[in-house]
ModelCIF file with pLDDT and N, C-alpha, C, O atoms, coordinates in Angstrom:
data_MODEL
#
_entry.id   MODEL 
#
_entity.id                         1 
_entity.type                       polymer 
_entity.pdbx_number_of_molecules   1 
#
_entity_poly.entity_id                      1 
_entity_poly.type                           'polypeptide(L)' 
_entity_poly.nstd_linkage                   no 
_entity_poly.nstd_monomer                   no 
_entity_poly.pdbx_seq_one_letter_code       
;(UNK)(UNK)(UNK)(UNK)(UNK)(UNK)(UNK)(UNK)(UNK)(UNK)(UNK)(UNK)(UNK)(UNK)(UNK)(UNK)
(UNK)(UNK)(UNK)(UNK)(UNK)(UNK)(UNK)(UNK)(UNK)(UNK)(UNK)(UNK)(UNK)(UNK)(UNK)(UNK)
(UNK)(UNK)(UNK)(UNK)(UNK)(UNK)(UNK)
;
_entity_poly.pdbx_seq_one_letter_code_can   XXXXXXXXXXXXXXXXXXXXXXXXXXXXXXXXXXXXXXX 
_entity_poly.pdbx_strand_id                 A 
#
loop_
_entity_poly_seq.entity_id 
_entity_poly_seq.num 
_entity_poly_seq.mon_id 
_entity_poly_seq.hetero 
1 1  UNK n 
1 2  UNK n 
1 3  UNK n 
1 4  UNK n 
1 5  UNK n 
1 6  UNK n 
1 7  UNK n 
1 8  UNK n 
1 9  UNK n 
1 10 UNK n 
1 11 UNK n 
1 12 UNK n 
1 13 UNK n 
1 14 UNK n 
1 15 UNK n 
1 16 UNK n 
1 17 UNK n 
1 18 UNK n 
1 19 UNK n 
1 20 UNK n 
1 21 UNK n 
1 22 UNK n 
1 23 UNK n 
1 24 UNK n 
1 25 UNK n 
1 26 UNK n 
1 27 UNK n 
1 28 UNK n 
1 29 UNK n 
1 30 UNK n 
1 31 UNK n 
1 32 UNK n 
1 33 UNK n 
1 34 UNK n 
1 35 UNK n 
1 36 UNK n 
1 37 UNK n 
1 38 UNK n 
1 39 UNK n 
#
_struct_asym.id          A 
_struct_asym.entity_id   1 
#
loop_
_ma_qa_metric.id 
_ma_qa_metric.mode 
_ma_qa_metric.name 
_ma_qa_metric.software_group_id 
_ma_qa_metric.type 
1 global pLDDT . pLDDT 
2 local  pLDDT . pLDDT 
#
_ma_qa_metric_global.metric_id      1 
_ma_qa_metric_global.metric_value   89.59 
_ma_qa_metric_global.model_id       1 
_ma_qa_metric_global.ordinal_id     1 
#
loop_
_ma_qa_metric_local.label_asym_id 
_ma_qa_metric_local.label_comp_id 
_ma_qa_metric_local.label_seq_id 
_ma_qa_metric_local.metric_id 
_ma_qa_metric_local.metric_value 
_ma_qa_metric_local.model_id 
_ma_qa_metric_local.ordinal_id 
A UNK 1  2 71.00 1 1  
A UNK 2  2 68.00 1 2  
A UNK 3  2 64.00 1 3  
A UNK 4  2 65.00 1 4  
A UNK 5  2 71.00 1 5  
A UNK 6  2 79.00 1 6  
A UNK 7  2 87.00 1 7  
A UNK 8  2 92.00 1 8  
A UNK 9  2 94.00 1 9  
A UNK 10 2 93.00 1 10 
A UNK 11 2 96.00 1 11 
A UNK 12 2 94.00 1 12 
A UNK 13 2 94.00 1 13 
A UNK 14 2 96.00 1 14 
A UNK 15 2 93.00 1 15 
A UNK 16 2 95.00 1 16 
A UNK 17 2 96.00 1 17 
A UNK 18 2 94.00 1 18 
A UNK 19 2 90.00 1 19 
A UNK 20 2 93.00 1 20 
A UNK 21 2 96.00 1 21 
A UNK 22 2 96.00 1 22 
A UNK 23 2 94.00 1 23 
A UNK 24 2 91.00 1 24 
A UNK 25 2 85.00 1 25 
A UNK 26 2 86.00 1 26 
A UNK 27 2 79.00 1 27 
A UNK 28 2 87.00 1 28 
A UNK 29 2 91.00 1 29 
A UNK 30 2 93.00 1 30 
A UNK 31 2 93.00 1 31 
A UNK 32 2 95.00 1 32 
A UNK 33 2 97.00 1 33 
A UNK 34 2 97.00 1 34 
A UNK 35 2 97.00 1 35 
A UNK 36 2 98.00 1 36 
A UNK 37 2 98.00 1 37 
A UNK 38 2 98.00 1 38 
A UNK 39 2 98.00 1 39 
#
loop_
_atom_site.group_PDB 
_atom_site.id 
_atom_site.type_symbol 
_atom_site.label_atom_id 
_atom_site.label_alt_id 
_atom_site.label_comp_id 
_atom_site.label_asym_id 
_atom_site.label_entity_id 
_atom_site.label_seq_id 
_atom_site.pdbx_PDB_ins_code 
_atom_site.Cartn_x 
_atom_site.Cartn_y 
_atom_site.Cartn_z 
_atom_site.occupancy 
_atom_site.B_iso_or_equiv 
_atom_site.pdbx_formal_charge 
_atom_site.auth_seq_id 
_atom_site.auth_comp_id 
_atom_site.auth_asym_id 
_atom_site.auth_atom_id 
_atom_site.pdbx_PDB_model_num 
ATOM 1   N N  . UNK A 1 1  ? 45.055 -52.149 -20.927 1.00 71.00 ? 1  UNK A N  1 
ATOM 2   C CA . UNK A 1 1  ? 44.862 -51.357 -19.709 1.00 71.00 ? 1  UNK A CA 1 
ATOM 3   C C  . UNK A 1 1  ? 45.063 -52.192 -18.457 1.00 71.00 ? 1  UNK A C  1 
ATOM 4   O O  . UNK A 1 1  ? 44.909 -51.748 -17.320 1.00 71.00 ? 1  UNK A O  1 
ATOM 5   N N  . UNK A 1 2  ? 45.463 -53.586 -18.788 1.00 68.00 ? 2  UNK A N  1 
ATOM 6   C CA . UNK A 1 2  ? 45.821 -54.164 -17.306 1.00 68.00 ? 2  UNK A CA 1 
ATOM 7   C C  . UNK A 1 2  ? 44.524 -55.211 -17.298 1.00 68.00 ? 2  UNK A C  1 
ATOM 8   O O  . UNK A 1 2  ? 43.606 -55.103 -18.111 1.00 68.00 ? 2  UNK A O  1 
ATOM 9   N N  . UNK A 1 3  ? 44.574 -56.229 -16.279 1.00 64.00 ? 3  UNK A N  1 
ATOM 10  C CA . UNK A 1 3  ? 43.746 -57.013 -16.334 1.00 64.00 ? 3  UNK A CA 1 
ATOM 11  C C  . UNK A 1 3  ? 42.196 -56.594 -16.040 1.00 64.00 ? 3  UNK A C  1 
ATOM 12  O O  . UNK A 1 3  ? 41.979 -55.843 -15.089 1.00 64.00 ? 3  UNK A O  1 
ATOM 13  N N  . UNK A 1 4  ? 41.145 -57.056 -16.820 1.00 65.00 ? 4  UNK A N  1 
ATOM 14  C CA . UNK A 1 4  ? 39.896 -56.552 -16.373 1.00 65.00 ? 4  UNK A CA 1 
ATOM 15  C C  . UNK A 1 4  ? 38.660 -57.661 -15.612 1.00 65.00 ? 4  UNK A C  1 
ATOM 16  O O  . UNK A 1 4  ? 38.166 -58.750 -15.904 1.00 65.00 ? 4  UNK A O  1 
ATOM 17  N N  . UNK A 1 5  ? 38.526 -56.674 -14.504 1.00 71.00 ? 5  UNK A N  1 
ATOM 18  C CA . UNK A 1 5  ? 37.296 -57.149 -13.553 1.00 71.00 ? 5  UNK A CA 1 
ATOM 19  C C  . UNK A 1 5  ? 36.236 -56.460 -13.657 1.00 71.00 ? 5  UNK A C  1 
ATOM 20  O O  . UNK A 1 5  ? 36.519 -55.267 -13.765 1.00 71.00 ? 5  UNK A O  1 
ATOM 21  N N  . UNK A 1 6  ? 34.470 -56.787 -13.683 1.00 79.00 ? 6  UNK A N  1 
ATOM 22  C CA . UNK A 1 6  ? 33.599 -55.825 -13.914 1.00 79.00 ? 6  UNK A CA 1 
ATOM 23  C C  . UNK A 1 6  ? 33.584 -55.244 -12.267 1.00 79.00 ? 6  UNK A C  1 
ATOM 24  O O  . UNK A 1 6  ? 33.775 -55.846 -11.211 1.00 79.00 ? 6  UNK A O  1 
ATOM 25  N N  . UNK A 1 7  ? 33.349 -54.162 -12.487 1.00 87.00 ? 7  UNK A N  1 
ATOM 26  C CA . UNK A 1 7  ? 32.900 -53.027 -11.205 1.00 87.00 ? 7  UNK A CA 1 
ATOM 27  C C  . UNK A 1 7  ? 31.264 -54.275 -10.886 1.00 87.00 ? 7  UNK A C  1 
ATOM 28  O O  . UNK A 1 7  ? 30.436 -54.672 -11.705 1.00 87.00 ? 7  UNK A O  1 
ATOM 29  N N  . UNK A 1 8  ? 31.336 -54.450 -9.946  1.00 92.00 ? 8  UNK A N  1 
ATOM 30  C CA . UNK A 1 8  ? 30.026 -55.195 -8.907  1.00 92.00 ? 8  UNK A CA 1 
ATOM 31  C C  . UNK A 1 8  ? 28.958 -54.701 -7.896  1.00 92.00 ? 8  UNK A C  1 
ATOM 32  O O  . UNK A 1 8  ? 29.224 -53.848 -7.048  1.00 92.00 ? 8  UNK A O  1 
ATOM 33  N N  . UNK A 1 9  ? 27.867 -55.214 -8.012  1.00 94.00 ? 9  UNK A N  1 
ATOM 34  C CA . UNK A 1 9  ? 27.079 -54.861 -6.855  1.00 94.00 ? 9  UNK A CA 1 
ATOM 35  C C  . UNK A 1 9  ? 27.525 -55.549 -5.406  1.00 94.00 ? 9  UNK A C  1 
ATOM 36  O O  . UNK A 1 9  ? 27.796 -56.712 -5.110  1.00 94.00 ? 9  UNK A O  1 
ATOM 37  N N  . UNK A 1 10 ? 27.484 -54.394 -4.683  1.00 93.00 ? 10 UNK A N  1 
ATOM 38  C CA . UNK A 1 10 ? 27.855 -54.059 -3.382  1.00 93.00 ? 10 UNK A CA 1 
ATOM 39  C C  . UNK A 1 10 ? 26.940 -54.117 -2.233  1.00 93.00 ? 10 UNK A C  1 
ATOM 40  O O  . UNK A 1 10 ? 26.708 -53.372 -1.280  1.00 93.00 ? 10 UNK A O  1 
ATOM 41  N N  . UNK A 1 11 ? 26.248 -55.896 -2.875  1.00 96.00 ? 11 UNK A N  1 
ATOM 42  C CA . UNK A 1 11 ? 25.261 -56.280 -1.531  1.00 96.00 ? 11 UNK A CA 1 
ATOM 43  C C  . UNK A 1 11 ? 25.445 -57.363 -1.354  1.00 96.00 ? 11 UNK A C  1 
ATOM 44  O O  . UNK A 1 11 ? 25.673 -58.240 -2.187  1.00 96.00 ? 11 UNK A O  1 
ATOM 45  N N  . UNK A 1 12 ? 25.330 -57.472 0.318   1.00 94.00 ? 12 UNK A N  1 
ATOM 46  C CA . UNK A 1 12 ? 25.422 -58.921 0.840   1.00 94.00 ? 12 UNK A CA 1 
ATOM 47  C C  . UNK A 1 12 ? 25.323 -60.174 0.370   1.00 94.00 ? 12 UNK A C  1 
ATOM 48  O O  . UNK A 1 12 ? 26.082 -61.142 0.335   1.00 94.00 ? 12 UNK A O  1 
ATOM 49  N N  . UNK A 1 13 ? 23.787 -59.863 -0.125  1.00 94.00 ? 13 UNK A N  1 
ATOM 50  C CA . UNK A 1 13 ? 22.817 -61.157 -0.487  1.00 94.00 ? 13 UNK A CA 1 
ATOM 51  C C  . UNK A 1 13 ? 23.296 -61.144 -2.041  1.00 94.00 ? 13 UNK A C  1 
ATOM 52  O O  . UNK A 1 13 ? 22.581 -61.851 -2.751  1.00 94.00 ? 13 UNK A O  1 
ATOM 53  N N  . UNK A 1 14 ? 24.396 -60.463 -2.735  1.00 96.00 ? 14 UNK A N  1 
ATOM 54  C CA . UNK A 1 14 ? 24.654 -60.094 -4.264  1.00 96.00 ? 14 UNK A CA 1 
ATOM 55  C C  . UNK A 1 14 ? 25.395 -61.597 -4.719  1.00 96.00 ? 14 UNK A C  1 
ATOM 56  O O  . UNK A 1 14 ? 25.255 -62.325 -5.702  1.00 96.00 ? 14 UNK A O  1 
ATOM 57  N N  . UNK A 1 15 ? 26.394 -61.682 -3.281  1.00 93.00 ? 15 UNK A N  1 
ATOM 58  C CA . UNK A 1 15 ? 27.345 -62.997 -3.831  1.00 93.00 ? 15 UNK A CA 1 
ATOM 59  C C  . UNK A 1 15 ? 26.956 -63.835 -4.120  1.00 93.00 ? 15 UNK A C  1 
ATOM 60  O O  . UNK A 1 15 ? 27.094 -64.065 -5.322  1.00 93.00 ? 15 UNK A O  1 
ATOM 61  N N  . UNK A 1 16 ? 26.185 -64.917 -3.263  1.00 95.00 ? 16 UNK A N  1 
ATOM 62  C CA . UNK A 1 16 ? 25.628 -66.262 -3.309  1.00 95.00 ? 16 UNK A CA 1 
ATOM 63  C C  . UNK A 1 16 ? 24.652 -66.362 -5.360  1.00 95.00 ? 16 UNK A C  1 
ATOM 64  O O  . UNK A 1 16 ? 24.613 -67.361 -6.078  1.00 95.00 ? 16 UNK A O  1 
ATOM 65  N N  . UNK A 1 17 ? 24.199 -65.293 -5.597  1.00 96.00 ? 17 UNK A N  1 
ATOM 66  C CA . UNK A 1 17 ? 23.846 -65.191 -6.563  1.00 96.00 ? 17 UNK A CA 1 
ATOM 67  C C  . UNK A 1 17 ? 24.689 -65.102 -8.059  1.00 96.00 ? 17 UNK A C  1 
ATOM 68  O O  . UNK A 1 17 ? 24.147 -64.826 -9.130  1.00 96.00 ? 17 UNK A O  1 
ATOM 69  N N  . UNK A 1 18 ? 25.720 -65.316 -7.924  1.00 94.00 ? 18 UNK A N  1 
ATOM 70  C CA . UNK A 1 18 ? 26.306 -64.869 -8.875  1.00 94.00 ? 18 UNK A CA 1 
ATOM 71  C C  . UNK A 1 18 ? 26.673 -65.941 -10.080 1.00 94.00 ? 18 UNK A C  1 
ATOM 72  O O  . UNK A 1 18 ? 26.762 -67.064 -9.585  1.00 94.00 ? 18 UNK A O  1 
ATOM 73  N N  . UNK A 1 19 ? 26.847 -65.947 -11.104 1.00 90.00 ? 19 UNK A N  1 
ATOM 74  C CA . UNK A 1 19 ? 26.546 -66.632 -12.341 1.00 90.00 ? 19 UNK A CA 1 
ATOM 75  C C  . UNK A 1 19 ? 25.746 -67.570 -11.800 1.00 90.00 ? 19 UNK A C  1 
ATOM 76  O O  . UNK A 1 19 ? 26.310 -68.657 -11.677 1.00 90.00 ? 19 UNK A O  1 
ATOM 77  N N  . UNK A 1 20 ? 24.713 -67.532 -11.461 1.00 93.00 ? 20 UNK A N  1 
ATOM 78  C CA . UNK A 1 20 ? 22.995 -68.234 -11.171 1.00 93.00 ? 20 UNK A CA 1 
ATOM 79  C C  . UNK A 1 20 ? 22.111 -67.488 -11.483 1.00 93.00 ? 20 UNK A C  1 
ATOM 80  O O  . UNK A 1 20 ? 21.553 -67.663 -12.566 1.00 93.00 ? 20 UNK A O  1 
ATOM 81  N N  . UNK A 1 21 ? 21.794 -66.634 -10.787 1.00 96.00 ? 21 UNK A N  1 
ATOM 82  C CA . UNK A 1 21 ? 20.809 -65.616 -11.085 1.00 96.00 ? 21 UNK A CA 1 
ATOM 83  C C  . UNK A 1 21 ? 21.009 -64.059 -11.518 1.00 96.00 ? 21 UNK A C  1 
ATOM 84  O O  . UNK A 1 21 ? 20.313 -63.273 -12.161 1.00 96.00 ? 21 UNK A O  1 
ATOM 85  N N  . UNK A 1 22 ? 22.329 -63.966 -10.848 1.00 96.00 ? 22 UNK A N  1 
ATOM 86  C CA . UNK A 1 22 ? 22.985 -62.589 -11.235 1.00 96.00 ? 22 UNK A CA 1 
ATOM 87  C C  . UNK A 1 22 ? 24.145 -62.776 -12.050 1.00 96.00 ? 22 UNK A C  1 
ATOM 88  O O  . UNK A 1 22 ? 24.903 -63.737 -11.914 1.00 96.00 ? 22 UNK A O  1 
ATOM 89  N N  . UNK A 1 23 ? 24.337 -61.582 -13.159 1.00 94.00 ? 23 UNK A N  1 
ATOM 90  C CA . UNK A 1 23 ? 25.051 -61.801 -13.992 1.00 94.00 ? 23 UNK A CA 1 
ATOM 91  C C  . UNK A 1 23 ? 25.900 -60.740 -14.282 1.00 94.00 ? 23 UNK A C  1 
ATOM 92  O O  . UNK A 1 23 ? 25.520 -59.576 -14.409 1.00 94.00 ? 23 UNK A O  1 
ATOM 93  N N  . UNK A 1 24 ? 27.789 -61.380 -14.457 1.00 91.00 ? 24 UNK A N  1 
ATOM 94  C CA . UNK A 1 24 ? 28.215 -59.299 -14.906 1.00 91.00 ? 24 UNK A CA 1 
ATOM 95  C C  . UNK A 1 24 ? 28.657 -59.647 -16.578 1.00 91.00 ? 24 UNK A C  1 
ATOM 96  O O  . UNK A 1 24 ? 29.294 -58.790 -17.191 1.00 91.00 ? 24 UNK A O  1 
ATOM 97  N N  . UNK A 1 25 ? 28.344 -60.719 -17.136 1.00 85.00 ? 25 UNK A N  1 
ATOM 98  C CA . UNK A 1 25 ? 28.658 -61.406 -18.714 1.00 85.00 ? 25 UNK A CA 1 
ATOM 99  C C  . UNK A 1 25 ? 27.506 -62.302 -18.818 1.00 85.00 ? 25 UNK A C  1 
ATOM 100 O O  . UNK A 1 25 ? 26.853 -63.077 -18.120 1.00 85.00 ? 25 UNK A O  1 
ATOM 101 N N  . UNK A 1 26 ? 27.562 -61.803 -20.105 1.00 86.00 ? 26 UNK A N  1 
ATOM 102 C CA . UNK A 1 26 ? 26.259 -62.640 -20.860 1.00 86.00 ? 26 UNK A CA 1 
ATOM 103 C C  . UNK A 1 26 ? 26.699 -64.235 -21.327 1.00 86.00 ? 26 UNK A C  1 
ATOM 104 O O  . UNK A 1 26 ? 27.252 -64.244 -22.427 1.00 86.00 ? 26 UNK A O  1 
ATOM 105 N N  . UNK A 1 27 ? 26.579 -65.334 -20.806 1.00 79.00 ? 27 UNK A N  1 
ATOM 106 C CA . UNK A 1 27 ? 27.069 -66.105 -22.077 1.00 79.00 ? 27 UNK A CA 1 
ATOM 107 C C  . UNK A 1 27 ? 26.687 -67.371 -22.075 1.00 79.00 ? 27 UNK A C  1 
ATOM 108 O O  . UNK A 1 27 ? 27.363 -68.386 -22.241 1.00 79.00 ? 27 UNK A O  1 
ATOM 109 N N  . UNK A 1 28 ? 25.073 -67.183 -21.792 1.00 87.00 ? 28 UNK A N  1 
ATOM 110 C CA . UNK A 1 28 ? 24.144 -67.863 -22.062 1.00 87.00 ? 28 UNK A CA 1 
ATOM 111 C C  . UNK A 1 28 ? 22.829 -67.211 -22.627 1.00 87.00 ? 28 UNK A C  1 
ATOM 112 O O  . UNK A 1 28 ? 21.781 -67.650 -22.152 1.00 87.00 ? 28 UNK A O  1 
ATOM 113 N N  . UNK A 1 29 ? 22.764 -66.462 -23.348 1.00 91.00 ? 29 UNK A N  1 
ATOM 114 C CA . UNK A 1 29 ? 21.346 -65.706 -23.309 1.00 91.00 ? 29 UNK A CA 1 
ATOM 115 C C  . UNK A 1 29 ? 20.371 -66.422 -23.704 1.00 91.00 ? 29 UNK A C  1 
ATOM 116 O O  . UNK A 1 29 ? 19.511 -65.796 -24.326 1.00 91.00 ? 29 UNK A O  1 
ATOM 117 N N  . UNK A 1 30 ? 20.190 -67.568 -23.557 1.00 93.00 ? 30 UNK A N  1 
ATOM 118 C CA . UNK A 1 30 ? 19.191 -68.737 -23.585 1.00 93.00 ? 30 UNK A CA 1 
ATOM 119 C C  . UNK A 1 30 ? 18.907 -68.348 -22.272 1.00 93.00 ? 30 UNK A C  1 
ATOM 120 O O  . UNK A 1 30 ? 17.820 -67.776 -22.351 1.00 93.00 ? 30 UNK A O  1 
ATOM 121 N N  . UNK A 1 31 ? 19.310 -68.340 -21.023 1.00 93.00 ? 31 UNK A N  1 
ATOM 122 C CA . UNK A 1 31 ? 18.858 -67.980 -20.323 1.00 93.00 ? 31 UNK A CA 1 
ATOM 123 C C  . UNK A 1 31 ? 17.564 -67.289 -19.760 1.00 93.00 ? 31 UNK A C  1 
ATOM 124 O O  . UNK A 1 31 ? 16.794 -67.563 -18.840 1.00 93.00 ? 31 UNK A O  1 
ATOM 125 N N  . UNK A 1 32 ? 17.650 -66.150 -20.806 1.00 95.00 ? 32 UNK A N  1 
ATOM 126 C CA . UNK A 1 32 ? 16.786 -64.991 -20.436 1.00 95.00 ? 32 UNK A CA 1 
ATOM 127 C C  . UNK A 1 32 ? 15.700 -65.473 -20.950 1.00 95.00 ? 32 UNK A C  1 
ATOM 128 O O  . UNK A 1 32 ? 14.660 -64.886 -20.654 1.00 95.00 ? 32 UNK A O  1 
ATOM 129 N N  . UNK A 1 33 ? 15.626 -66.547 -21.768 1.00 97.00 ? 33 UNK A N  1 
ATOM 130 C CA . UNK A 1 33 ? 14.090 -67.064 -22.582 1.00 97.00 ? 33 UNK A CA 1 
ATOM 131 C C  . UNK A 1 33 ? 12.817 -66.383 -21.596 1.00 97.00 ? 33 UNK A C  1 
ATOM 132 O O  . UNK A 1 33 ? 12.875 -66.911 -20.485 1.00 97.00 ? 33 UNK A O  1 
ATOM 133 N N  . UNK A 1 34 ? 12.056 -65.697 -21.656 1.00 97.00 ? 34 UNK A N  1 
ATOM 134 C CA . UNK A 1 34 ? 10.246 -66.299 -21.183 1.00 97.00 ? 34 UNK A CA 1 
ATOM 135 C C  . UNK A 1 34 ? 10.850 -65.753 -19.848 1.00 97.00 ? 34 UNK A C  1 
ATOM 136 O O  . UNK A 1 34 ? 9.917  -65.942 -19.068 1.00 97.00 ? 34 UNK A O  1 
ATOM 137 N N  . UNK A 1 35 ? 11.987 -65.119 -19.041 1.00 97.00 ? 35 UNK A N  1 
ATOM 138 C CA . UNK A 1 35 ? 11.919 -64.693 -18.289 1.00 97.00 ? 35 UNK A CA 1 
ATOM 139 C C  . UNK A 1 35 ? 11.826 -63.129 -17.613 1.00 97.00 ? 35 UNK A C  1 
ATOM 140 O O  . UNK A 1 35 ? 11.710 -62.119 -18.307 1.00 97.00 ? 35 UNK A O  1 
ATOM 141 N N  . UNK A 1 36 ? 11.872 -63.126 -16.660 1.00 98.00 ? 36 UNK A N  1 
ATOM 142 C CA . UNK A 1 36 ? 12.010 -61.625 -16.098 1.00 98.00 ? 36 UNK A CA 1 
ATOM 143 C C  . UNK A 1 36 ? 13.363 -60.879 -15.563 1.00 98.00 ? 36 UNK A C  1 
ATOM 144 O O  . UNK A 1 36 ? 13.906 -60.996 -14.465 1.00 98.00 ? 36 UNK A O  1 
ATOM 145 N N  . UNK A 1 37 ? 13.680 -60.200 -16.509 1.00 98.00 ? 37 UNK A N  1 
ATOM 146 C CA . UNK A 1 37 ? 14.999 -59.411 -16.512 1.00 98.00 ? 37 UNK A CA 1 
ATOM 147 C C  . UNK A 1 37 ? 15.111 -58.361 -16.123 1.00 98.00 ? 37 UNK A C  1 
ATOM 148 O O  . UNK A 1 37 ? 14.373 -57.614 -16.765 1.00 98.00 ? 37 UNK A O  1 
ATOM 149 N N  . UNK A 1 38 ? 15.901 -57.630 -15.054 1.00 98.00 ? 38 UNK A N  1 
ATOM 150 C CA . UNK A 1 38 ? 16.396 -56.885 -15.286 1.00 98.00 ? 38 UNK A CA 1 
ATOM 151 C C  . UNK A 1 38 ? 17.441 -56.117 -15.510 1.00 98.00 ? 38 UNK A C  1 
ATOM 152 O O  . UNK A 1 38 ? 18.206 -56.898 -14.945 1.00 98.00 ? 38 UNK A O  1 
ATOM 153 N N  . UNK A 1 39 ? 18.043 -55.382 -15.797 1.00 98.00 ? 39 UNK A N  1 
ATOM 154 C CA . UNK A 1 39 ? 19.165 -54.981 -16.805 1.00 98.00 ? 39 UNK A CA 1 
ATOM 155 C C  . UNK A 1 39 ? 19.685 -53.628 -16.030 1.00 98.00 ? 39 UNK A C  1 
ATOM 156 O O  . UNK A 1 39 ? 20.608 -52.963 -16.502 1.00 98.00 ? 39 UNK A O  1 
#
């Protein structure tokens, strides 16, 4: 279907966060250990 990008959140403060705290691929789910997620 052509190259793929995930559809994103559409907030300011969204970028600076991104594969740090915000995520659109999983590929660490060690990560999520003992923490607070949401999904």
């Amino acid at each position: 279907l052509g190259a793929f990008a995930p559809r994103t959140l559409d907030l300011p403060e969204a970028a600076p966060l991104v594969g740090r705290t915000l995520h659109y691929k999983v590929t660490q789910p060690a990560l999520c250990d003992d923490q607070d997620i949401v999904i």
